[in-house]
Structures are given as structure tokens and as C-alpha cells.
Protein backbone atom coordinates (compact mmCIF):
# COMPACT_ATOMS: atom_id res chain seq x y z
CA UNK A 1 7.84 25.37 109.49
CA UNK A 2 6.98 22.06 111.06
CA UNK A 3 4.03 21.67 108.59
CA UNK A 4 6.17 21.94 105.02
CA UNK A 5 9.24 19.36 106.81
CA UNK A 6 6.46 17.04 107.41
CA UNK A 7 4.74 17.39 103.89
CA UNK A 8 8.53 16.42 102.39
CA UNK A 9 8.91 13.61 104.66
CA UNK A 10 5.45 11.75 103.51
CA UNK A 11 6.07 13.41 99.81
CA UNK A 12 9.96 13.04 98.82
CA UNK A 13 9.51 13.93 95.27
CA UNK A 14 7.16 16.75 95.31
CA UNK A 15 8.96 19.81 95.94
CA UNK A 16 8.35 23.15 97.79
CA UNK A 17 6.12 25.66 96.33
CA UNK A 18 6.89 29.28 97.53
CA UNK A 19 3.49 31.08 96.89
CA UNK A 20 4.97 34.42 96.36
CA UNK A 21 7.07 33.12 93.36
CA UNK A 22 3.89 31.47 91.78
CA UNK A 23 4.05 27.67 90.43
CA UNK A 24 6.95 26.09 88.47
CA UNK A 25 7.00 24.85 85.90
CA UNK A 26 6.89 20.60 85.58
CA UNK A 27 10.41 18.60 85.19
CA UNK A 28 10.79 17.48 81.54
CA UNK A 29 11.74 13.79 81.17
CA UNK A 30 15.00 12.88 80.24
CA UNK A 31 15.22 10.91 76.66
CA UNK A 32 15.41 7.22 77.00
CA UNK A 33 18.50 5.71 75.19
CA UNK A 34 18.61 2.44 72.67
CA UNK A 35 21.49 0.03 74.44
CA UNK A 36 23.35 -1.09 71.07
CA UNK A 37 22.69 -4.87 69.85
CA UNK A 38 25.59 -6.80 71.68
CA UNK A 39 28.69 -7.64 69.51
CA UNK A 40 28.24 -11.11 67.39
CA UNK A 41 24.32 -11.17 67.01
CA UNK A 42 24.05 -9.83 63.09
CA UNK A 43 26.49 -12.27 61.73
CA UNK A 44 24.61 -15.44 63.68
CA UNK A 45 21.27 -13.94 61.98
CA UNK A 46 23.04 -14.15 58.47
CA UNK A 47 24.33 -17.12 58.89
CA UNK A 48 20.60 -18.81 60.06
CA UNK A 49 18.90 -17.07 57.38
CA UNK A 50 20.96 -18.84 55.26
CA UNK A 51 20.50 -22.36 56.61
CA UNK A 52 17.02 -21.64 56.36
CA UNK A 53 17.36 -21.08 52.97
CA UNK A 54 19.01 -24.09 52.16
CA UNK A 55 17.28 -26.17 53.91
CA UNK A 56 13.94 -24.91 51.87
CA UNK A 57 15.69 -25.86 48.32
CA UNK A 58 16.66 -29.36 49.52
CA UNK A 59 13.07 -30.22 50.76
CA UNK A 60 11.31 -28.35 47.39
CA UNK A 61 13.78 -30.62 44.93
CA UNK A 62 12.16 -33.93 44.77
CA UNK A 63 14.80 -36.73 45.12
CA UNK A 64 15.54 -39.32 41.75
CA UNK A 65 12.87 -42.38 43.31
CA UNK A 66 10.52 -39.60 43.69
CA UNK A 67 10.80 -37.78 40.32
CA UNK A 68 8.09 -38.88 37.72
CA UNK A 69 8.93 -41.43 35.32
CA UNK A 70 8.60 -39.99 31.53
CA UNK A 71 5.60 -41.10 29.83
CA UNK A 72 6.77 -43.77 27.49
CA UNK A 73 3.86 -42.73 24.54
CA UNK A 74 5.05 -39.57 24.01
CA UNK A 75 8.15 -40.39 23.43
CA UNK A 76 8.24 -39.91 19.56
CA UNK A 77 11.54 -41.18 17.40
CA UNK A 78 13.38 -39.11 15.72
CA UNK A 79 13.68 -38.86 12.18
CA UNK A 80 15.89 -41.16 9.95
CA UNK A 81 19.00 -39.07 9.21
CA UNK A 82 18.89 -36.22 11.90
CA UNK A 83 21.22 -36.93 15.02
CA UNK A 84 18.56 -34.80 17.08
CA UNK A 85 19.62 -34.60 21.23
CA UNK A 86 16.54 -35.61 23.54
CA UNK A 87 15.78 -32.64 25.03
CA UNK A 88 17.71 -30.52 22.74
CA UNK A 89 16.71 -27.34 20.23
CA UNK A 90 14.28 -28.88 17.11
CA UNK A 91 15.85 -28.94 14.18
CA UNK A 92 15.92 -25.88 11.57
CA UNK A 93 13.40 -25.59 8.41
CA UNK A 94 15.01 -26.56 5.78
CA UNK A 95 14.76 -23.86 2.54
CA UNK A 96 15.25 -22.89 -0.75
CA UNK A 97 18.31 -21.17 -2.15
CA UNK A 98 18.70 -19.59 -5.58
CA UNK A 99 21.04 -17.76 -6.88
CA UNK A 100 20.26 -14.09 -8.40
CA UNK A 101 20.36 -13.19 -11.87
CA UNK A 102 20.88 -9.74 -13.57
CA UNK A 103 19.46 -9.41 -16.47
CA UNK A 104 17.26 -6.63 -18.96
CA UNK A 105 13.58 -7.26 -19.03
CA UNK A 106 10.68 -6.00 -21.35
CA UNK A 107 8.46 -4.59 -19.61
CA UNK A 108 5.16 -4.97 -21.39
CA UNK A 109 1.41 -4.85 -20.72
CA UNK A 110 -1.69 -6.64 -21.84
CA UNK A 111 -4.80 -5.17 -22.93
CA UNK A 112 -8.31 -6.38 -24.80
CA UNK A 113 -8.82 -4.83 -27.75
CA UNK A 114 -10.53 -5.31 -31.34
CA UNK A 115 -8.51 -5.60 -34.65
CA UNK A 116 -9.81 -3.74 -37.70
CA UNK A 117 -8.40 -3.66 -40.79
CA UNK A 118 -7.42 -0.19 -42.29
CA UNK A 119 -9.36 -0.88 -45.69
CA UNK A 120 -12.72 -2.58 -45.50
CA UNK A 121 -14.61 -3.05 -48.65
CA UNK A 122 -17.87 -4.85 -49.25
CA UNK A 123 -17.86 -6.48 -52.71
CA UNK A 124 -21.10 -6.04 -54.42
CA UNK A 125 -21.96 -7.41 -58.10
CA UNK A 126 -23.17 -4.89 -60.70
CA UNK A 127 -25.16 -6.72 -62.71
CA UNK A 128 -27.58 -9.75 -61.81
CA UNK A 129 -27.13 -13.48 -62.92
CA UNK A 130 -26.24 -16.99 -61.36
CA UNK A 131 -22.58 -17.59 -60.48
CA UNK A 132 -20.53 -19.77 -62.17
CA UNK A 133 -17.62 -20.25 -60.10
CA UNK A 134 -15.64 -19.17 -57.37
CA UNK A 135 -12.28 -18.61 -57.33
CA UNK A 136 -11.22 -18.01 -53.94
CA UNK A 137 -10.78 -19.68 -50.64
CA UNK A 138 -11.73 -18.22 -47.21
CA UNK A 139 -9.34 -16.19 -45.76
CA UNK A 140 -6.93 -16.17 -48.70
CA UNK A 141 -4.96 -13.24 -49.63
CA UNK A 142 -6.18 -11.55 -52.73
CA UNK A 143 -3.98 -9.19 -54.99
CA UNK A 144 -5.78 -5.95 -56.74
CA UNK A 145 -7.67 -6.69 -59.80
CA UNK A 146 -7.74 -10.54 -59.43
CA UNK A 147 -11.17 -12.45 -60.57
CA UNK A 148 -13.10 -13.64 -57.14
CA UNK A 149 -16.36 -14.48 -58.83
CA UNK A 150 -18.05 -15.71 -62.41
CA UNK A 151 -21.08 -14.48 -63.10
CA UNK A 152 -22.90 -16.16 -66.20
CA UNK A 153 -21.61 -14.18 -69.12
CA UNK A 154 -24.25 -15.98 -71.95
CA UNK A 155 -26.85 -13.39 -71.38
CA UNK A 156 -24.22 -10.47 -71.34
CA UNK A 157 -22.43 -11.72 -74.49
CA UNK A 158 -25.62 -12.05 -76.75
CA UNK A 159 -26.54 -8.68 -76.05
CA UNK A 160 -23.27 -7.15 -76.85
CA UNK A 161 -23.70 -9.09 -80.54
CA UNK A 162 -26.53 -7.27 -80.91
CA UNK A 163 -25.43 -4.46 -79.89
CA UNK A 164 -22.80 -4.74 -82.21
CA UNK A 165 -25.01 -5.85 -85.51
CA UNK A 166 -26.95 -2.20 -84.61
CA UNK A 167 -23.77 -0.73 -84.80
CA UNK A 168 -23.08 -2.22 -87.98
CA UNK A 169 -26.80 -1.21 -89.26
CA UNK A 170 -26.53 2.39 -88.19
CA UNK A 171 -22.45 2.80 -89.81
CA UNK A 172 -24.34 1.61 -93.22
CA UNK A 173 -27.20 3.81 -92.93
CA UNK A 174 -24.82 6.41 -92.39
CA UNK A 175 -22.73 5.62 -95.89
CA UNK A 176 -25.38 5.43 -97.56
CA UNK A 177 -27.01 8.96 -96.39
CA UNK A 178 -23.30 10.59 -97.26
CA UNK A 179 -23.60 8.89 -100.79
CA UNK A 180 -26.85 10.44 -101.13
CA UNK A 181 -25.56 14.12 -100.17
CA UNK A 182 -22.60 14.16 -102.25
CA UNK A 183 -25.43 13.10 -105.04
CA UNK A 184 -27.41 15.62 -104.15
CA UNK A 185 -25.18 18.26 -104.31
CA UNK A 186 -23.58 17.73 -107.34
CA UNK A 187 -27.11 17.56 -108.89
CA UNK A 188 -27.90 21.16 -107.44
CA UNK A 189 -25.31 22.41 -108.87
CA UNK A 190 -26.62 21.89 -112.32
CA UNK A 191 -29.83 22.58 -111.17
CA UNK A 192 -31.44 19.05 -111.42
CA UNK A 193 -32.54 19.50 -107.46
CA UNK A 194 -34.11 21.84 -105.68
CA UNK A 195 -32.37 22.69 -102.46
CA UNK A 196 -35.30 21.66 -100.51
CA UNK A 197 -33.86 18.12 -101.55
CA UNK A 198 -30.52 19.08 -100.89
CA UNK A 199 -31.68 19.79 -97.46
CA UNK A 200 -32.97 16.82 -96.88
CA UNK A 201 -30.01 14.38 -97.86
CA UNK A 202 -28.33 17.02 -95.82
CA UNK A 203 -30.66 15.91 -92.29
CA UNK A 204 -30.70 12.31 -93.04
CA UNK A 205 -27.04 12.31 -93.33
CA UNK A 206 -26.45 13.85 -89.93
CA UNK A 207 -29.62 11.47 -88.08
CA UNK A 208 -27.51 8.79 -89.57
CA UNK A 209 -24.44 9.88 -87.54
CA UNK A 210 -26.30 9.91 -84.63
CA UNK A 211 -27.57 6.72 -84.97
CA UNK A 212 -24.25 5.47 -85.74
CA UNK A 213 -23.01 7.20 -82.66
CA UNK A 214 -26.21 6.03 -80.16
CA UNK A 215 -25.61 2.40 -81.26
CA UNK A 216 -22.11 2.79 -80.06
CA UNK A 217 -22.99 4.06 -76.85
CA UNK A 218 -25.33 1.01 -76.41
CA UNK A 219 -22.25 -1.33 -77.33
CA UNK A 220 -20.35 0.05 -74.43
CA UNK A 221 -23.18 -0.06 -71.92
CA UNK A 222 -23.40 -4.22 -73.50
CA UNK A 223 -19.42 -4.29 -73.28
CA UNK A 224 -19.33 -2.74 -69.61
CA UNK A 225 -22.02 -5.81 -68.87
CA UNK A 226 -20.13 -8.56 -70.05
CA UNK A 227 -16.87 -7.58 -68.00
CA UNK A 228 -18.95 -6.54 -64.57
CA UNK A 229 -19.94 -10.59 -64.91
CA UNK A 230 -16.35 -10.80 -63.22
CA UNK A 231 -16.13 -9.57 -59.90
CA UNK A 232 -13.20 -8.37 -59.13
CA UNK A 233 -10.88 -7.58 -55.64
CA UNK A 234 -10.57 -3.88 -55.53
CA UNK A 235 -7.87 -4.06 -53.14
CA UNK A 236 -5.03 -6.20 -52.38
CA UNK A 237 -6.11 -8.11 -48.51
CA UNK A 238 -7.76 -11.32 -47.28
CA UNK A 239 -10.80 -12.23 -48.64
CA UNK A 240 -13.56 -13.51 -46.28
């Protein structure tokens, strides 16, 4: 008993440990409270943080005598007739104003192309010679039928005389082979011929219509000469 009296006399805060109750366990600590910020301290901060505030503007704003001085060659005047403000917004663009018009349009297109007339004839001569004249200009417009060229009509003319004289020559051959028939036949009739000579005026007769009629033919062909000396525009269209 002595023993455990001193123990708590050298040891005040330990306390007595009964060994047939086993250990205890150890005294939590009691939480440690935040004294509250005494009254007037947040508005004195607000009102320094302020100060300090102001007191950075006035020494970051450089005073008039230490503000630079504007550099005098860029200065540029302004133009004659525009009140513009130093400083100020630049002036506007100027621009164009027209006025809108309704109207129709014709729409069209443009494309490369190659004329060709609908009739296309080559004019060719028939018959060979010199020309004589011409009676056209270029690019004139020609009616049907009209004369474009002369072709020397001498040669074509002298052989439609003779044409002509061998018409003349076979018409009289003729006449006189029917004069010789109708003899003929009035002679056989009385008996003064034999019909073998009857047959004969009767041949030469018809060989002289044939001549009469091939001598004609050769006329023509003479005839169809002399006018094919004239070339002529087949069609009515410029002539080139």
C-alpha cells in the first residue's frame, strides 16, 4: 500500500493499474478549438487591400512631363474637305450607287459555225472557145436564165450555115426523088417501066427523106452549139 501512494506522488498523471482488471485503455485528447478572428479585423483588411490597390494605379500611370511627346513625322494631314478628329474612327470608303432596272432580256448564245448555201452549182461551159465578155461582177446577185459569160459564137454560127445549106441540099434531093416516083408510076401503069424501076424511084425517094431528116438533126446539134456559147445562171443566187 505504501509502494502504489508513493508511485502517485512521483507520477501524478499516471494512474493506477489494477492487474486483475487488465490495462485500460489510453485517454483520447480532447479537440482543440479555433478562437474566432476578433471583431473589426476583416473590414481593416478590405479597406488596405484597397489602398494598395490604388496606390499601384497612381504609380503605373505616368504623369503629363513624363508622358512621351508624339512624334511630329508621323503626324500626317488630313485630307482637304474631310473634318476628320485626331484620334478618331478613319473615314468610310466611299462607293457606287445605282439604281435597279427591270426590264425583259434576250437571252441568246454564240456559237462558230460555217454558212452554206442551200443550192450550190458549179457552172461549167459546154462547148470550147475563148470568151468574149463577162457580164457579171463578183458577188452580184444573179436571176435564173441571165447571160454570165460570151463565148465566141463565129465558129458556132458558120457551122450552123452549113448545116443549114445541107438541109437545103437534102429537102431538094428529096423533091426531086418524089417527082421521079410519081413519074414512075404513072409510066408503069401503061407499062412503059418495069417495076424493077418503079422500085427504085420508090428507095431513092425514101433515102432522100432520110437525108432530109439527118441534115436536120445536124442543124440542131449546130443550133444547140451556137446558144451553149452563152453561159447561163441556172439558178437565181450570188455569183462568185
Amino acid at each position: 500500500m505504501s509502494q502504489s501512494k508513493s508511485s502517485d506522488a512521483v507520477y501524478p498523471d499516471l494512474r493506477h493499474i489494477d492487474t486483475g482488471c487488465g490495462e485500460l485503455p489510453a485517454q483520447q485528447p480532447e479537440p482543440t478549438q479555433i478562437a474566432p478572428p476578433p471583431r473589426g479585423l476583416l473590414p481593416s483588411l478590405v479597406v488596405l487591400v484597397a489602398f494598395a490597390a490604388l496606390g499601384y494605379i497612381a504609380l503605373a500611370t505616368p504623369t503629363v512631363a513624363e508622358a512621351p511627346a508624339p512624334d511630329a513625322e508621323a503626324k500626317t494631314e488630313a485630307p482637304a474637305g474631310d473634318q476628320a478628329v485626331a484620334g478618331g474612327p478613319p473615314p468610310a470608303m466611299p462607293i457606287s450607287v445605282a439604281e435597279v432596272i427591270g426590264r425583259e432580256v434576250t437571252e441568246y448564245k454564240e456559237f462558230s459555225g460555217r454558212l452554206r448555201a442551200v443550192e450550190d452549182v458549179q457552172i461549167r461551159p459546154r462547148v470550147s472557145g475563148m470568151i468574149d465578155a463577162v457580164h457579171f461582177n463578183e458577188g452580184d446577185i444573179v436571176e435564173k436564165g441571165v447571160n454570165l459569160f460570151t463565148i465566141d459564137r463565129r465558129p458556132f454560127q458558120a457551122n450552123l450555115n452549113r448545116m443549114d445549106a445541107l438541109v437545103a441540099t437534102a429537102r431538094a434531093a428529096l423533091n426531086l426523088a418524089a417527082s421521079d416516083l410519081k413519074r414512075a408510076r404513072s409510066l408503069f401503069k401503061d407499062k412503059a417501066v418495069s417495076a424493077r424501076e418503079l422500085d427504085e424511084r420508090i428507095n431513092a425517094h425514101a433515102a432522100a427523106e432520110a437525108a432530109v431528116k439527118a441534115a436536120e438533126a445536124q442543124r440542131e446539134l449546130a443550133q444547140l452549139d451556137l446558144e451553149y456559147a452563152e453561159v447561163k445562171a441556172p439558178i437565181t443566187g450570188r455569183v462568185g
